[in-house]
C-alpha atoms as a PDB file:
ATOM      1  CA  UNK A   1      20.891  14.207 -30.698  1.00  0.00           C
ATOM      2  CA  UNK A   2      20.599  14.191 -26.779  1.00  0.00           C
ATOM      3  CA  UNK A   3      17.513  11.978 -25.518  1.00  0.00           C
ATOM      4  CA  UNK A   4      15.284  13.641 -22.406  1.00  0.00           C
ATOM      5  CA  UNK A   5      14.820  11.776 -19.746  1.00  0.00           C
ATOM      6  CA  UNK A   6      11.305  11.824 -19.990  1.00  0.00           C
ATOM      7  CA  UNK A   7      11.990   9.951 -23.803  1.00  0.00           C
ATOM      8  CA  UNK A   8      14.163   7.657 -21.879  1.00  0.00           C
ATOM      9  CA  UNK A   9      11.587   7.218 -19.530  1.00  0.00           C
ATOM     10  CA  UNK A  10       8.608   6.458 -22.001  1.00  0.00           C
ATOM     11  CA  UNK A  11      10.557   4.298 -24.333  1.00  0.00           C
ATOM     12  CA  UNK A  12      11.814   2.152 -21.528  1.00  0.00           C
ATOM     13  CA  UNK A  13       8.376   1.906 -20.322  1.00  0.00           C
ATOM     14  CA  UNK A  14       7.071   0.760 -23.995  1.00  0.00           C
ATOM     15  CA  UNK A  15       9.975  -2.086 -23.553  1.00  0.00           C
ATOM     16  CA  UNK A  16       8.457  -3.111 -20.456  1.00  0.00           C
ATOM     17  CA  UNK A  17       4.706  -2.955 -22.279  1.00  0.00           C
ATOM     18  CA  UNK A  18       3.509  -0.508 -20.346  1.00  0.00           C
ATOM     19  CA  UNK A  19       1.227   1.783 -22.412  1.00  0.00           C
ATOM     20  CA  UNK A  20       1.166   5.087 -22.073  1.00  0.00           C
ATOM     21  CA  UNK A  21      -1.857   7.555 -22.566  1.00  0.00           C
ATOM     22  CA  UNK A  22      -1.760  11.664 -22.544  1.00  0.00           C
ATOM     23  CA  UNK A  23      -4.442  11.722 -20.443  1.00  0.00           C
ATOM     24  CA  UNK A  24      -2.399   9.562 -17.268  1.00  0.00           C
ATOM     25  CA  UNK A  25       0.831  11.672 -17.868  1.00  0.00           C
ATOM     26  CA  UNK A  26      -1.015  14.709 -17.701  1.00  0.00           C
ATOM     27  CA  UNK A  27      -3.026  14.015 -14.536  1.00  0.00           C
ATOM     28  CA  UNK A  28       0.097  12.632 -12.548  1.00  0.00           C
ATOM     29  CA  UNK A  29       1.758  15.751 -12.261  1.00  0.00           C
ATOM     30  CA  UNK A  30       3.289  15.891  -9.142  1.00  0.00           C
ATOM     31  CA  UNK A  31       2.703  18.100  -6.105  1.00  0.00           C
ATOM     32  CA  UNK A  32       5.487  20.355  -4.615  1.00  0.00           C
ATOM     33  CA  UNK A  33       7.192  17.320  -2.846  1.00  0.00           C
ATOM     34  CA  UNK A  34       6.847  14.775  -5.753  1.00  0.00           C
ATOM     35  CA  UNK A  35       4.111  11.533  -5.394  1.00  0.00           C
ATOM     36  CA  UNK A  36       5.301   9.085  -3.280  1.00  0.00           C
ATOM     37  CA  UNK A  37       3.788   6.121  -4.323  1.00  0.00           C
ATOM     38  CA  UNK A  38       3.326   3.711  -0.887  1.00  0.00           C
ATOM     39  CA  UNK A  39       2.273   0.480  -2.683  1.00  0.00           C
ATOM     40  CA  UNK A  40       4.431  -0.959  -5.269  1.00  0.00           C
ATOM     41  CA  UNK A  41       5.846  -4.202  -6.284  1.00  0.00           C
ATOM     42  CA  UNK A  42       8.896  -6.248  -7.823  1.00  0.00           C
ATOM     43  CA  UNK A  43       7.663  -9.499  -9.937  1.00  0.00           C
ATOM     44  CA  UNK A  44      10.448 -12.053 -11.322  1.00  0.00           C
ATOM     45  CA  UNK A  45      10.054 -13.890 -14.170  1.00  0.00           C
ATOM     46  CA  UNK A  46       8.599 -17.093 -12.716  1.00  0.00           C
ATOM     47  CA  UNK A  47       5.415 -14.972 -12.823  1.00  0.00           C
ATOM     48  CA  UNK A  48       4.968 -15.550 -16.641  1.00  0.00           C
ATOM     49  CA  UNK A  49       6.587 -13.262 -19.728  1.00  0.00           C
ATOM     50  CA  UNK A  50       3.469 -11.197 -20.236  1.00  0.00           C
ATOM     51  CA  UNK A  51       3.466 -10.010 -16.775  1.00  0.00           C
ATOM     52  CA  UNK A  52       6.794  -9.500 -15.414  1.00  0.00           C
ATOM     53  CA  UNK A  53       9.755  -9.438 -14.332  1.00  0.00           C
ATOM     54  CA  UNK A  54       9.534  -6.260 -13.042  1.00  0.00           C
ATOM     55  CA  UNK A  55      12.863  -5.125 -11.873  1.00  0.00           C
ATOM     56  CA  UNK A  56      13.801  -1.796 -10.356  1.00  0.00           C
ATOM     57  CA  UNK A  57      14.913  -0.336 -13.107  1.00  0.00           C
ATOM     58  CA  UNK A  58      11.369  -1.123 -14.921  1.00  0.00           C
ATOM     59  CA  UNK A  59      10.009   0.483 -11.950  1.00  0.00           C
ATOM     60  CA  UNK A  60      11.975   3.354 -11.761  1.00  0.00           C
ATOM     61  CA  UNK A  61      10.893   4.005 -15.650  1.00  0.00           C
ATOM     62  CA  UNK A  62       7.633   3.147 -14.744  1.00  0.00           C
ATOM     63  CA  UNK A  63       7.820   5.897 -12.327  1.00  0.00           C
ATOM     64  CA  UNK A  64       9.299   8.290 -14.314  1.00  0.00           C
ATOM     65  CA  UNK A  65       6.053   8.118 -17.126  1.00  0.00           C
ATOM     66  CA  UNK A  66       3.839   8.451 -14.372  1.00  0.00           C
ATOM     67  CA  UNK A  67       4.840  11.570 -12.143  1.00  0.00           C
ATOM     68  CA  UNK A  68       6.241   9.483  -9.359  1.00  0.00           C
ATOM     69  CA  UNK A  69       9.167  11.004  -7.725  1.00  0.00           C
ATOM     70  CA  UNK A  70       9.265   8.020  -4.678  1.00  0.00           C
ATOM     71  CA  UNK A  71       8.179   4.466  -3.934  1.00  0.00           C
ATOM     72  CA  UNK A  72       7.653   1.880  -1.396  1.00  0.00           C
ATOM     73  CA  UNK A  73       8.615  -1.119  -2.604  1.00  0.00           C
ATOM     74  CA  UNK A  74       6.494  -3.878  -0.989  1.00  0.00           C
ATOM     75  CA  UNK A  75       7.604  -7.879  -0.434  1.00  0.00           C
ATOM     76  CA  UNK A  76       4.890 -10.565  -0.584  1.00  0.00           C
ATOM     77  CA  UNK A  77       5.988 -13.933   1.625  1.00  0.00           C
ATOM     78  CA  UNK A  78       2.798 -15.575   2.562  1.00  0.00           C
ATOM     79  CA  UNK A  79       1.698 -18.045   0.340  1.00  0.00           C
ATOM     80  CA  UNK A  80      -1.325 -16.848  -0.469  1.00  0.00           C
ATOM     81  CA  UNK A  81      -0.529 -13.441  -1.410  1.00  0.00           C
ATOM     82  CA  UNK A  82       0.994 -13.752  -4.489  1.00  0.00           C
ATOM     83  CA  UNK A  83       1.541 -16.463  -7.364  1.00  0.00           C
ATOM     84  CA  UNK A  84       4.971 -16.799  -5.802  1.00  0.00           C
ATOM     85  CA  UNK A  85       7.053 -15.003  -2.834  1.00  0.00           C
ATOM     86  CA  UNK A  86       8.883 -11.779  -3.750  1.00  0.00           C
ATOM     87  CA  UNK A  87      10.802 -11.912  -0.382  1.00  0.00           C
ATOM     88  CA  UNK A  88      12.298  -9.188   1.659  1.00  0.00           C
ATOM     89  CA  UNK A  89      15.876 -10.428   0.776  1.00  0.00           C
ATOM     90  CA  UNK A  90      15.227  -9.548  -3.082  1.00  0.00           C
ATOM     91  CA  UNK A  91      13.620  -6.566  -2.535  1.00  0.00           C
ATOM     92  CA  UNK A  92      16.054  -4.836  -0.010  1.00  0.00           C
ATOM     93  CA  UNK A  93      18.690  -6.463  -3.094  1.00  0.00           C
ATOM     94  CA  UNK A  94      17.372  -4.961  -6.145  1.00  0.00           C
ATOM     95  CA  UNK A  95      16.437  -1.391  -4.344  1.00  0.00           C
ATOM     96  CA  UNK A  96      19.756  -1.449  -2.868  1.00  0.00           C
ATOM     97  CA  UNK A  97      21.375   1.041  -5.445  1.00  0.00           C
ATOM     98  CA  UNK A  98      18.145   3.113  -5.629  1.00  0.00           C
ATOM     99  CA  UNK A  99      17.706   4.097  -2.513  1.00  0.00           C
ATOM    100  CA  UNK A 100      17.323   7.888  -3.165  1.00  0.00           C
ATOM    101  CA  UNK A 101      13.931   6.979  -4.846  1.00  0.00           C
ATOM    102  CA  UNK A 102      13.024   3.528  -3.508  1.00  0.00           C
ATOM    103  CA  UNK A 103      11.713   2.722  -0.139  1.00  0.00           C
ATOM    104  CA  UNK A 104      12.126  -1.009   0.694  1.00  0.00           C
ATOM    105  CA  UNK A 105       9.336  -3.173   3.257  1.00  0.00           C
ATOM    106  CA  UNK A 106      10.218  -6.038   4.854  1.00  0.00           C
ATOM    107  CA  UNK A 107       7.877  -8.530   5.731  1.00  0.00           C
ATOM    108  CA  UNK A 108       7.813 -11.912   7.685  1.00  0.00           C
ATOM    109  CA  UNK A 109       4.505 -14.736   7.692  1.00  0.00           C
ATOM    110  CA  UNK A 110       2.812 -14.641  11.190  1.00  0.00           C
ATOM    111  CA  UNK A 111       3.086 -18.403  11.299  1.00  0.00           C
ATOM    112  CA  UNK A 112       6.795 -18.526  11.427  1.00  0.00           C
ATOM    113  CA  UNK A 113       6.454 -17.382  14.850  1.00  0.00           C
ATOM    114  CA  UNK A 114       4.798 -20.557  15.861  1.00  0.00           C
ATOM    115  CA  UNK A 115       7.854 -22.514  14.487  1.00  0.00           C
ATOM    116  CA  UNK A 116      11.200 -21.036  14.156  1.00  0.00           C
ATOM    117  CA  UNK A 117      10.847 -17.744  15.523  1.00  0.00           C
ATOM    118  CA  UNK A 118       8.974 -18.828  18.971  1.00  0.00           C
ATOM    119  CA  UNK A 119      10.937 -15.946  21.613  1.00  0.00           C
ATOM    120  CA  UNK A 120      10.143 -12.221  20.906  1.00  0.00           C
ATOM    121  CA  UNK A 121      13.547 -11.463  21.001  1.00  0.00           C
ATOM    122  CA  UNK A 122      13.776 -13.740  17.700  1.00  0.00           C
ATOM    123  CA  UNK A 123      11.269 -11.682  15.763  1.00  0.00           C
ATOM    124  CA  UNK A 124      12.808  -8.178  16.697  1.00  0.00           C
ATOM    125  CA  UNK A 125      16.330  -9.161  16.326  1.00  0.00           C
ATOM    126  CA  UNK A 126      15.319 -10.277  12.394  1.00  0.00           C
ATOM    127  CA  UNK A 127      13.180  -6.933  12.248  1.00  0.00           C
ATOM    128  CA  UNK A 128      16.176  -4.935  13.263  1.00  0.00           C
ATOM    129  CA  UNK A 129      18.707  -6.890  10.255  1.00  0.00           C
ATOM    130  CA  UNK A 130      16.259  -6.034   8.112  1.00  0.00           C
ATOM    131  CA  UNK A 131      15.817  -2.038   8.990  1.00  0.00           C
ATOM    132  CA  UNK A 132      19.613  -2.006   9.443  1.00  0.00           C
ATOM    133  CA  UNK A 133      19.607  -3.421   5.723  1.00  0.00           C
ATOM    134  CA  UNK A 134      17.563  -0.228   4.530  1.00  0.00           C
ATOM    135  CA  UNK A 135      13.976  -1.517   5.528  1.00  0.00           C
ATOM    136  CA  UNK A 136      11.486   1.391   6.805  1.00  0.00           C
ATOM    137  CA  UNK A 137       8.171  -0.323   6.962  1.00  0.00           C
ATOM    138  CA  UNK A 138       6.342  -3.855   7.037  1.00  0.00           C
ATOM    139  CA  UNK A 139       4.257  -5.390   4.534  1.00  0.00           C
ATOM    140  CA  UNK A 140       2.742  -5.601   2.271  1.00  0.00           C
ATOM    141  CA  UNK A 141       0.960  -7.829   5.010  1.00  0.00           C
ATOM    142  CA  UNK A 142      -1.491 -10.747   3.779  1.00  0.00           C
ATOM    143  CA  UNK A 143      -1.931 -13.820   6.092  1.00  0.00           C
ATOM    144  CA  UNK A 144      -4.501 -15.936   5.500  1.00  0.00           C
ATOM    145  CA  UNK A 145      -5.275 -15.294   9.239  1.00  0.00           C
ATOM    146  CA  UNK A 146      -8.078 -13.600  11.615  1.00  0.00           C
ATOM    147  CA  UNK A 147      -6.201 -10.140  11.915  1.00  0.00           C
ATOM    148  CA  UNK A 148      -6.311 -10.468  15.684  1.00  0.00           C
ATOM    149  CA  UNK A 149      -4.810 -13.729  15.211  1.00  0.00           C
ATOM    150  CA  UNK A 150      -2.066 -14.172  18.649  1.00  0.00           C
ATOM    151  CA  UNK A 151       0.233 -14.403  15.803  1.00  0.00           C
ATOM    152  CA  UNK A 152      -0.868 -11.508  14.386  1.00  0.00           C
ATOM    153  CA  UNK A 153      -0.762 -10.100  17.729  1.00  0.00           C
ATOM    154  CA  UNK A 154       3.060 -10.912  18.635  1.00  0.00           C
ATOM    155  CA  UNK A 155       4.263  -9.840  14.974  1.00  0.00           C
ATOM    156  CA  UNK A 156       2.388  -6.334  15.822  1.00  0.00           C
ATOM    157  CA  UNK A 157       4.393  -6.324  18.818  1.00  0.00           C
ATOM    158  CA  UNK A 158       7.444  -6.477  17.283  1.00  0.00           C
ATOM    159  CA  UNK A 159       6.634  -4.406  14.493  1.00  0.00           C
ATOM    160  CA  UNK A 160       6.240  -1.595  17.716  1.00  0.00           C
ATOM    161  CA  UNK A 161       9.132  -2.703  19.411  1.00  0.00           C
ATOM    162  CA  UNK A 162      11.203  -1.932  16.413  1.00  0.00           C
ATOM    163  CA  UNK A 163       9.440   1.223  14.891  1.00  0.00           C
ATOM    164  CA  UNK A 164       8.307  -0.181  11.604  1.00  0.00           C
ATOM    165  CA  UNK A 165       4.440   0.902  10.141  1.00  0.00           C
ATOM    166  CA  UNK A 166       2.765  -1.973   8.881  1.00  0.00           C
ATOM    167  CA  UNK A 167       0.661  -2.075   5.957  1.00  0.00           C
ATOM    168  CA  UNK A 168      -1.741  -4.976   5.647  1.00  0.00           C
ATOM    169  CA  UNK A 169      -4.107  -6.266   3.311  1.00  0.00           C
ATOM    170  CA  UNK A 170      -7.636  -6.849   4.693  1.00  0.00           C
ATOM    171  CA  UNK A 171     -10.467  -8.704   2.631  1.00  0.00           C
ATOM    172  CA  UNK A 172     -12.348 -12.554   3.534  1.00  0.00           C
ATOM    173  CA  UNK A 173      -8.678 -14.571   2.262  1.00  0.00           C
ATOM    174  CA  UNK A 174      -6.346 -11.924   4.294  1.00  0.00           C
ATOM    175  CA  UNK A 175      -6.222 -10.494   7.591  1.00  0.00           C
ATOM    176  CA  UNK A 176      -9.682 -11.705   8.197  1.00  0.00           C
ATOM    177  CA  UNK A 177     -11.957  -9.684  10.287  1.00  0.00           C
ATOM    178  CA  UNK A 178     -15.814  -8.809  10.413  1.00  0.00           C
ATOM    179  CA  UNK A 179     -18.181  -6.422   9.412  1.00  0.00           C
ATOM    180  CA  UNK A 180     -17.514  -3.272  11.391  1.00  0.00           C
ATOM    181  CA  UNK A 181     -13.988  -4.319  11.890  1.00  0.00           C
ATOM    182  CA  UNK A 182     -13.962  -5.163  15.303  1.00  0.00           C
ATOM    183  CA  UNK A 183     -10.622  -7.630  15.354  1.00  0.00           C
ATOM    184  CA  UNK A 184      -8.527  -4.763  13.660  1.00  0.00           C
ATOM    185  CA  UNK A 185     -10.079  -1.921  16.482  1.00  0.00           C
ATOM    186  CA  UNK A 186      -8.381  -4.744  18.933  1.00  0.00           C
ATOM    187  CA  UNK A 187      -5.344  -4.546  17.553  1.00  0.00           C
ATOM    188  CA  UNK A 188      -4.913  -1.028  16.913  1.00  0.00           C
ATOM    189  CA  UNK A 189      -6.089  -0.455  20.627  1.00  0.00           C
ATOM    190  CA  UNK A 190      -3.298  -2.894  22.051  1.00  0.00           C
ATOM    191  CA  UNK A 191      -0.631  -0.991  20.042  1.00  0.00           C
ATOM    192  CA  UNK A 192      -1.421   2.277  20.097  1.00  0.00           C
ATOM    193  CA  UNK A 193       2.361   3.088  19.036  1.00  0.00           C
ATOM    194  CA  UNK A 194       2.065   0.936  15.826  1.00  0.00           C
ATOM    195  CA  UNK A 195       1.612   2.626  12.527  1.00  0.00           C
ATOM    196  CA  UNK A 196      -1.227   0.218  10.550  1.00  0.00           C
ATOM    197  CA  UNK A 197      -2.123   1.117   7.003  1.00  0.00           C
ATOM    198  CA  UNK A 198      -4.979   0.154   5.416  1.00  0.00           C
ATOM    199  CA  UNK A 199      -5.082  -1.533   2.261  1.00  0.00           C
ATOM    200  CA  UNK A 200      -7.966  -4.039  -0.103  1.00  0.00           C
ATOM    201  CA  UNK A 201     -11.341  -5.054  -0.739  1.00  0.00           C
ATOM    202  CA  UNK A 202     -12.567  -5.306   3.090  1.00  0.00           C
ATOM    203  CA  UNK A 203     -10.631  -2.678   4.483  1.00  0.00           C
ATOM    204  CA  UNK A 204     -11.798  -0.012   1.448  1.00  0.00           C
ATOM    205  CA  UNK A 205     -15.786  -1.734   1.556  1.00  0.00           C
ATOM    206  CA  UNK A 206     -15.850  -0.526   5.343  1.00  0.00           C
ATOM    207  CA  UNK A 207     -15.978   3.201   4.339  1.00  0.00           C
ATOM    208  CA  UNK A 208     -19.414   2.403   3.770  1.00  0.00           C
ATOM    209  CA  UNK A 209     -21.940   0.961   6.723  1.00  0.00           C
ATOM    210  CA  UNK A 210     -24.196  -1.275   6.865  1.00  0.00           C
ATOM    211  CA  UNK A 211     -22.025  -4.305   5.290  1.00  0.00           C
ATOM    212  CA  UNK A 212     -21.966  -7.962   5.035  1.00  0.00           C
ATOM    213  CA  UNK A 213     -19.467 -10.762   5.760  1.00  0.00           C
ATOM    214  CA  UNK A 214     -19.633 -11.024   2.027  1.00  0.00           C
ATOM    215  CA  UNK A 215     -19.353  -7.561   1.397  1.00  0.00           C
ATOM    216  CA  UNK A 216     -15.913  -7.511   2.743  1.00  0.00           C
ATOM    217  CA  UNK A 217     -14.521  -9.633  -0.177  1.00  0.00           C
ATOM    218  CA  UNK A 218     -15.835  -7.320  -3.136  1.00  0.00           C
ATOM    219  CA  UNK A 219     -13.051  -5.236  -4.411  1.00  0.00           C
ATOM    220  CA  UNK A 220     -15.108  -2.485  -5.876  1.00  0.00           C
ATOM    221  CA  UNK A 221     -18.514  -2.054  -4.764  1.00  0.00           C
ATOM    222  CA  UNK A 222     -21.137   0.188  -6.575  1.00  0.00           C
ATOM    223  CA  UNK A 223     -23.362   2.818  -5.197  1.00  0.00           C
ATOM    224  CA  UNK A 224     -24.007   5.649  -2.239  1.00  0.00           C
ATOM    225  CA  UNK A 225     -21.599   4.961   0.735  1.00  0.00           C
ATOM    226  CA  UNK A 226     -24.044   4.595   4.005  1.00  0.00           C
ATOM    227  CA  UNK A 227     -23.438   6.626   6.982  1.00  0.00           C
ATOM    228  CA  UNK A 228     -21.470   4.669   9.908  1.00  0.00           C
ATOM    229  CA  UNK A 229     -18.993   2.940   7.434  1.00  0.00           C
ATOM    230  CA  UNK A 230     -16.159   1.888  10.280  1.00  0.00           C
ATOM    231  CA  UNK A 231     -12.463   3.835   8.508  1.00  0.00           C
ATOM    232  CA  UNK A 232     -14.143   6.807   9.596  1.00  0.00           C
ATOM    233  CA  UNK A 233     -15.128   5.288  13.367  1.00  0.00           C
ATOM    234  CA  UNK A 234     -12.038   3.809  13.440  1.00  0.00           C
ATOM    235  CA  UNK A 235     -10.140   6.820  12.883  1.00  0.00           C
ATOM    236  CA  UNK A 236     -12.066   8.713  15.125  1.00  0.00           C
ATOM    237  CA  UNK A 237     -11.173   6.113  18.114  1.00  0.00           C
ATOM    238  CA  UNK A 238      -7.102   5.698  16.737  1.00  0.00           C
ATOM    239  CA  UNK A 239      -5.074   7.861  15.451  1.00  0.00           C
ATOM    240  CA  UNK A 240      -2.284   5.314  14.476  1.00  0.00           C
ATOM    241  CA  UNK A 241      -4.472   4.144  11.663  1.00  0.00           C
ATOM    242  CA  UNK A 242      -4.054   5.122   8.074  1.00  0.00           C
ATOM    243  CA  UNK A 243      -5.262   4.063   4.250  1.00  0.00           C
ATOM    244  CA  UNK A 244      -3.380   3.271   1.518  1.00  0.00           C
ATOM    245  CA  UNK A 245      -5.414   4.835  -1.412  1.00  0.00           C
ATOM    246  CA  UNK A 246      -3.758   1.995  -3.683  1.00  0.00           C
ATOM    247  CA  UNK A 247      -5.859  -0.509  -5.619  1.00  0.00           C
ATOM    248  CA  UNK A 248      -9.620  -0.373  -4.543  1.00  0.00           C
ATOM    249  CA  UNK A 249      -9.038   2.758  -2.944  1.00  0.00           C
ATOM    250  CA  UNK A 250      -9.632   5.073  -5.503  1.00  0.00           C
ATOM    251  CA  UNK A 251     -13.050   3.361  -6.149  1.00  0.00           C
ATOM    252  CA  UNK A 252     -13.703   3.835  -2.456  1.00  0.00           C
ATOM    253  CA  UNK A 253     -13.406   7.387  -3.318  1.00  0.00           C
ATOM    254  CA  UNK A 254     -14.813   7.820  -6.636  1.00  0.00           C
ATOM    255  CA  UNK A 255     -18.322   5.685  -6.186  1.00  0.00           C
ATOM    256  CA  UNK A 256     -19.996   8.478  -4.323  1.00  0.00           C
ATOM    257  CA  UNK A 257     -18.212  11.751  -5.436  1.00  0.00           C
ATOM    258  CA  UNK A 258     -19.798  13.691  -2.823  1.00  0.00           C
ATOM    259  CA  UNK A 259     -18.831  11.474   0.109  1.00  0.00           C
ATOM    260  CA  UNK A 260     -15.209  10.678  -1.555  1.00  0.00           C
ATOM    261  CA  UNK A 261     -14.371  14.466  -1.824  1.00  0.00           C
ATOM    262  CA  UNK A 262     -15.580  15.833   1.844  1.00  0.00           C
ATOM    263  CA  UNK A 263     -13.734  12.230   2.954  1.00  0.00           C
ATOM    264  CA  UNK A 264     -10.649  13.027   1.306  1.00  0.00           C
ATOM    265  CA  UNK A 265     -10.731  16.485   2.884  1.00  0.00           C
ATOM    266  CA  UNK A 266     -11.331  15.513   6.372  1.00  0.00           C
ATOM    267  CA  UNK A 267      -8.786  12.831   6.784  1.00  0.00           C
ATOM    268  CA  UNK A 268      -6.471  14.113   4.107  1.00  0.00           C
ATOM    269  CA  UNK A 269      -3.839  13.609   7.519  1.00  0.00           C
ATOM    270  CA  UNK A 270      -4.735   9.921   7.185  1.00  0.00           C
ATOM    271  CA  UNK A 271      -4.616   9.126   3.745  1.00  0.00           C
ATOM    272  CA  UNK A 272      -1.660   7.842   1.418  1.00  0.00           C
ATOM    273  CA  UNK A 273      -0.994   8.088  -2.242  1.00  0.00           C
ATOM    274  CA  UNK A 274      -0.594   4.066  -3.744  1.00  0.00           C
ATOM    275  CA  UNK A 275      -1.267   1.982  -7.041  1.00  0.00           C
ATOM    276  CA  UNK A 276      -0.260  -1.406  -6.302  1.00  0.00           C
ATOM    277  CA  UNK A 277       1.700  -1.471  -9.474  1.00  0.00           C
ATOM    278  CA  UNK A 278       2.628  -5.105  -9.945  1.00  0.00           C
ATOM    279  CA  UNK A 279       1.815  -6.672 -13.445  1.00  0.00           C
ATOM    280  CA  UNK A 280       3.163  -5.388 -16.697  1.00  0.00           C
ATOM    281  CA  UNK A 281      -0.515  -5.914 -17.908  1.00  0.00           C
ATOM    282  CA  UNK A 282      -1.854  -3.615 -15.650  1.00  0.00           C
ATOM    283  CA  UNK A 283      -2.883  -0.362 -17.539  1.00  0.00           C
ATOM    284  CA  UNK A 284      -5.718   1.979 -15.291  1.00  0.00           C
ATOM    285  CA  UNK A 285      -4.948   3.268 -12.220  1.00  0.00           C
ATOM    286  CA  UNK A 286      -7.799   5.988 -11.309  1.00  0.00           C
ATOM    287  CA  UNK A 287      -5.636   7.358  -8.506  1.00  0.00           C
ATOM    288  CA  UNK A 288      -3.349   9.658 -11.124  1.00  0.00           C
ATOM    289  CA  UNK A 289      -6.996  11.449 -11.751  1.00  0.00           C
ATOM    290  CA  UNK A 290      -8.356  11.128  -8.328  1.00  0.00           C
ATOM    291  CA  UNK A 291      -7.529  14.523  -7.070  1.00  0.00           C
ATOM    292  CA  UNK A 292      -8.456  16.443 -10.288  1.00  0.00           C
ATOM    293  CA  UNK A 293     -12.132  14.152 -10.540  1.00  0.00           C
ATOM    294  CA  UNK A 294     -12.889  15.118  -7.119  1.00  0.00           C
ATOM    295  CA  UNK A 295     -11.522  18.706  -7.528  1.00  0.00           C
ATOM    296  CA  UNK A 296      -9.202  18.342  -3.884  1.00  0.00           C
ATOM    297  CA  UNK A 297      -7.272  21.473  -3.673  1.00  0.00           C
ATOM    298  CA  UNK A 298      -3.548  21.819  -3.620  1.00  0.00           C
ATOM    299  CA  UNK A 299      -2.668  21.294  -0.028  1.00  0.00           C
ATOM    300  CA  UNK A 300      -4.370  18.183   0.182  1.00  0.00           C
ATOM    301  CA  UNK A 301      -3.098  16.767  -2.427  1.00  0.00           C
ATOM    302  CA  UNK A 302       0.200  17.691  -0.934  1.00  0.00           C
ATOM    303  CA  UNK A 303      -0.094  15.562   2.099  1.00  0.00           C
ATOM    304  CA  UNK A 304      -1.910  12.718   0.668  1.00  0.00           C
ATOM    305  CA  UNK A 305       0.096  12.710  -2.699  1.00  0.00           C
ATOM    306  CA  UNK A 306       4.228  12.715  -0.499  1.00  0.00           C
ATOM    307  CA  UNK A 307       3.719  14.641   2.554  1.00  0.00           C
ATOM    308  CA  UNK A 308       2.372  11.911   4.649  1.00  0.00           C
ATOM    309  CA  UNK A 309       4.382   8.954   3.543  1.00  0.00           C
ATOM    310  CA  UNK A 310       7.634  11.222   3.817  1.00  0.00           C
ATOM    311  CA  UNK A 311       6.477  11.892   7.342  1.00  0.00           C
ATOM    312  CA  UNK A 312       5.669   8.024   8.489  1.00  0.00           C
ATOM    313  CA  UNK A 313       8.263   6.433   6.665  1.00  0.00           C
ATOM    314  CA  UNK A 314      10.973   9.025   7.316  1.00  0.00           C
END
């Protein structure tokens, strides 16, 4: 007897322990274009059995169960932002012979640039070997730095120079900025060309106004969002700035219904489809009901769900 793909798909996915529930396969039926998930992750087996590896294979079946028709598939070199790097080199490896589905990132630490990588001709010539290798975006981008850091700043640069988006992490460990997000409006005003995409706990808490320093580090806040949270000022002010719905985005959306749907619906240009799939032990992700929860009609979910990644990331 002839196995489906989609029986392919879900044993493969019980091998890997992911578990599977009617509800998630239901609500990740994909729009006309397919999902493109923006935020996903290798892991290697130095991570520990119960969590990975996670090779792309795993996430290809991982995809499969859960309505996915394309990823970005995102390194993580600084050592803080992971238990261990997954560099660029593996990832532009083990995506090489799925290109048709996954996207690689590339990504370099800021603080190489103070030591072996001090000309800006260094920096874009290693950007360019890596989008020659298949690369078509930065990140995922997680410095334990100020994110106007003049490293920051030079890696931005380059990241313009060489016509790669860049998707950072933003929270009180990564990318460090303040309440309001004033370093971040610097650096989106001195490269206006540069894609950014915005992605964790402090860049997600600043829908919402009225915030700590403290607040910036608390992945998923409870409560009413206050009027003159700074995503929305900011993307009034640039339009090269984006947000990765991935992770504590959904929450973002989801803790004031109200505010999440009319947000949704006026930057619905803005807004990208992600998980941040990257643990075997990882079971809920609230952004396969997000559009159904907050009732967001078909052409929205369009762009945010494939239309806009297709159209950054080419």
């Amino acid at each position: 007897m002839g196995v489906t793909r989609r029986e392919f798909a879900r044993a493969s996915v019980a091998l890997a322990g992911i578990a599977l529930t009617p509800k998630l396969l239901s609500a990740a039926e994909p729009t006309t274009d397919g999902l493109f998930d923006v935020h996903l992750h290798l892991a290697q087996a130095w991570y520990g059995p119960e969590h990975g590896p996670i090779s792309a294979r795993q996430l290809l079946a991982w995809m499969d169960a859960h309505g996915v028709a394309h990823a970005a598939v995102l390194p993580l070199v600084s050592p803080e932002a992971f238990w261990y790097p997954v560099t660029t080199e593996y990832v532009l490896e083990e995506t090489a012979a799925h290109r048709d589905r996954l996207s690689p990132f590339c990504a370099v630490d800021p603080r190489t640039l103070a030591t072996h990588l001090p000309e800006k001709k260094d920096v874009v010539d290693l950007l360019k070997r890596y989008q020659d290798a298949g690369a078509v975006g930065f990140g995922e981008h997680k410095p334990n730095l100020p994110i106007d850091d003049p490293l920051n700043m030079r890696l931005y640069e380059a990241c313009s120079d060489v016509g790669l988006p860049l998707l950072f992490h933003l929270d009180n460990l990564a990318n460090i900025d303040e309440p309001g997000l004033p370093g971040l409006a610097r650096a989106l005003a001195a490269f206006p060309q540069l894609t950014f995409i915005g992605h964790g706990k402090g860049w997600w808490a600043s829908v919402s106004g009225g915030l700590t320093k403290a607040d910036l580090h608390v992945g998923y806040p409870r409560g009413p969002v206050i009027p003159g949270g700074a995503i929305d000022e900011l993307m009034d002010r640039y339009p090269n700035i984006y947000g990765d719905l991935s992770s504590s985005g959904a929450h973002a959306m989801t803790r004031d219904p109200a505010f999440g749907r009319e947000f949704l619906q006026r930057r619905a240009d803005r807004l990208l489809f992600g998980t941040d799939y990257y643990d075997l032990t990882q079971r809920d992700f609230p952004q396969f009901s997000l559009f159904e929860e907050l009732k967001i009609d078909a052409e929205i979910r369009r762009k945010i769900g494939g239309a806009n990644a297709r159209r950054l990331l080419g």
